[in-house]
Protein backbone atom coordinates (compact mmCIF):
# COMPACT_ATOMS: atom_id res chain seq x y z
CA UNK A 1 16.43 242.12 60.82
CA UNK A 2 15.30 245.15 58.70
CA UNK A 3 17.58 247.59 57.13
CA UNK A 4 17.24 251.15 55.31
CA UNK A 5 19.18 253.20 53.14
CA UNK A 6 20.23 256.00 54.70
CA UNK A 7 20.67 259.51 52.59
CA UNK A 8 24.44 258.91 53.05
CA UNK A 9 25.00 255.53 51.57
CA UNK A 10 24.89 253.44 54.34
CA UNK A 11 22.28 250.78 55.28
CA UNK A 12 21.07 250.88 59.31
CA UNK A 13 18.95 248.22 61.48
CA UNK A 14 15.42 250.10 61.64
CA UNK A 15 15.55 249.48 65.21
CA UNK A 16 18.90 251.71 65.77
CA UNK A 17 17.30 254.44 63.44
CA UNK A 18 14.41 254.71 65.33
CA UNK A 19 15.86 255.11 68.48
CA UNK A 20 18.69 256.82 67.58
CA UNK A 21 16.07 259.80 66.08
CA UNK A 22 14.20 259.57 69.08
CA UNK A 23 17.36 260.30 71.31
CA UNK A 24 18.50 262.91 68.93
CA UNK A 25 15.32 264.34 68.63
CA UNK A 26 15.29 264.75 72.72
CA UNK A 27 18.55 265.97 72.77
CA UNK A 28 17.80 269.03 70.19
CA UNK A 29 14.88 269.94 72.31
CA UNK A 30 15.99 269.35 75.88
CA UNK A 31 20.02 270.34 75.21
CA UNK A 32 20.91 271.99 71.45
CA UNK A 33 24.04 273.05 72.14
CA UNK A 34 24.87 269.30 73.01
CA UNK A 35 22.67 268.53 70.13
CA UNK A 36 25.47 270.81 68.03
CA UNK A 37 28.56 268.82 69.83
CA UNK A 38 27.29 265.77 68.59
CA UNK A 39 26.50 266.68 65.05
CA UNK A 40 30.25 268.43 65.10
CA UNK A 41 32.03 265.57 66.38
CA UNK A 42 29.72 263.28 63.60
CA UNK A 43 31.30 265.35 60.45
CA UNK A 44 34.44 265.52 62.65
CA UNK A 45 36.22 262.64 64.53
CA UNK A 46 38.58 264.76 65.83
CA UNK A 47 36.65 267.39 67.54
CA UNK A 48 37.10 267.63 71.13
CA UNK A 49 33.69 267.66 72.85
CA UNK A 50 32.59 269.54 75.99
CA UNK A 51 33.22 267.48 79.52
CA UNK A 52 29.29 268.66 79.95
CA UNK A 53 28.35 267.32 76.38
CA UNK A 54 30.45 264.08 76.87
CA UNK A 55 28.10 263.35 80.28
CA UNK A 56 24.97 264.31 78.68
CA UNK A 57 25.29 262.00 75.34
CA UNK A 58 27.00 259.25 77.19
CA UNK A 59 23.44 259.21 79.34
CA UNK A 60 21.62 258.94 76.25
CA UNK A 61 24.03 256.56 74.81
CA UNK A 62 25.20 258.83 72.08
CA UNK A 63 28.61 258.45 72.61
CA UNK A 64 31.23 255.39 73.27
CA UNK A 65 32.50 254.93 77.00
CA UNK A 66 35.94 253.87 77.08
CA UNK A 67 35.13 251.42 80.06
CA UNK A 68 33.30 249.30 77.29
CA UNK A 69 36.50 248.67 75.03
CA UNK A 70 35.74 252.25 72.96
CA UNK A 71 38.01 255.27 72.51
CA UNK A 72 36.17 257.83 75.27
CA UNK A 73 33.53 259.94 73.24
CA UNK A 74 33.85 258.18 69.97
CA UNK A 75 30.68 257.88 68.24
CA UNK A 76 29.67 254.27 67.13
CA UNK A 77 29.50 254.14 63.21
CA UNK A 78 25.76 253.94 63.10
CA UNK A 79 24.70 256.56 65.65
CA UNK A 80 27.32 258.74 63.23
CA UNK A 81 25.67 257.31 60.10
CA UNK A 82 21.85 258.79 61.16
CA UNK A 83 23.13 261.96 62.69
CA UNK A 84 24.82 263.08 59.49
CA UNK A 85 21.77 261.91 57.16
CA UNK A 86 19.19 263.17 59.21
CA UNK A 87 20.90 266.61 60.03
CA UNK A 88 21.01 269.34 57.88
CA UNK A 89 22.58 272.97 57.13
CA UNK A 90 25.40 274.87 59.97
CA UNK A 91 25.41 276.32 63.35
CA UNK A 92 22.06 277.67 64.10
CA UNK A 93 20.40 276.77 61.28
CA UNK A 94 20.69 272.94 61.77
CA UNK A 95 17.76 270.90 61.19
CA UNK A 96 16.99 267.26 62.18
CA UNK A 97 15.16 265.81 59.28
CA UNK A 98 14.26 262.12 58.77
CA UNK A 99 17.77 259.89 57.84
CA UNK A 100 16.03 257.09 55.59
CA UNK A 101 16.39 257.87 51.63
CA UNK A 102 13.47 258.56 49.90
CA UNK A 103 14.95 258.36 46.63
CA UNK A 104 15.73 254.61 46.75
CA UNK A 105 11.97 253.15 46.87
């Protein structure tokens, strides 16, 4: 299996980038404000996420489900390791960018 460097150190299956930007990238455009509870509970593990936002991501498998062994609305380690390389700047002025570091090649 194929693996990048992401911008924030860590090296992801191409596979799980790719269709981890495609979910997020649905996600800004169909729900941003669960788009912004993801990316908070990414650069925070301890940020208590919307019952709305917890169904939402769970559907688009953004988000652990406790039934499956995981701590309910944990984030799995590489979903958390594209979201905060790919997304940039605060609050309104977040922007999805692409994860995979340029800088490496």
């Amino acid at each position: 299996m194929e693996f990048v460097k992401l911008k924030n150190g860590s090296e992801e299956p191409v596979p799980v980038v790719g269709a981890t930007m495609m979910s997020l990238e649905n996600l800004l455009h169909t729900y941003p404000g669960h788009f912004y509870e993801l990316v908070m509970k990414c650069r925070d593990r301890s940020y208590k996420l919307l019952s709305d936002s917890q169904k939402v991501l769970r559907a688009l498998g953004l988000i652990q489900n406790e039934s499956i062994g995981y701590e309910e609305g944990s984030v799995h380690s590489s979903i958390r390791n594209v979201v905060l390389s790919a997304v940039e700047g605060d609050g309104i002025d977040m922007v999805l960018g692409w994860p995979v570091d340029t800088q490496d090649k």
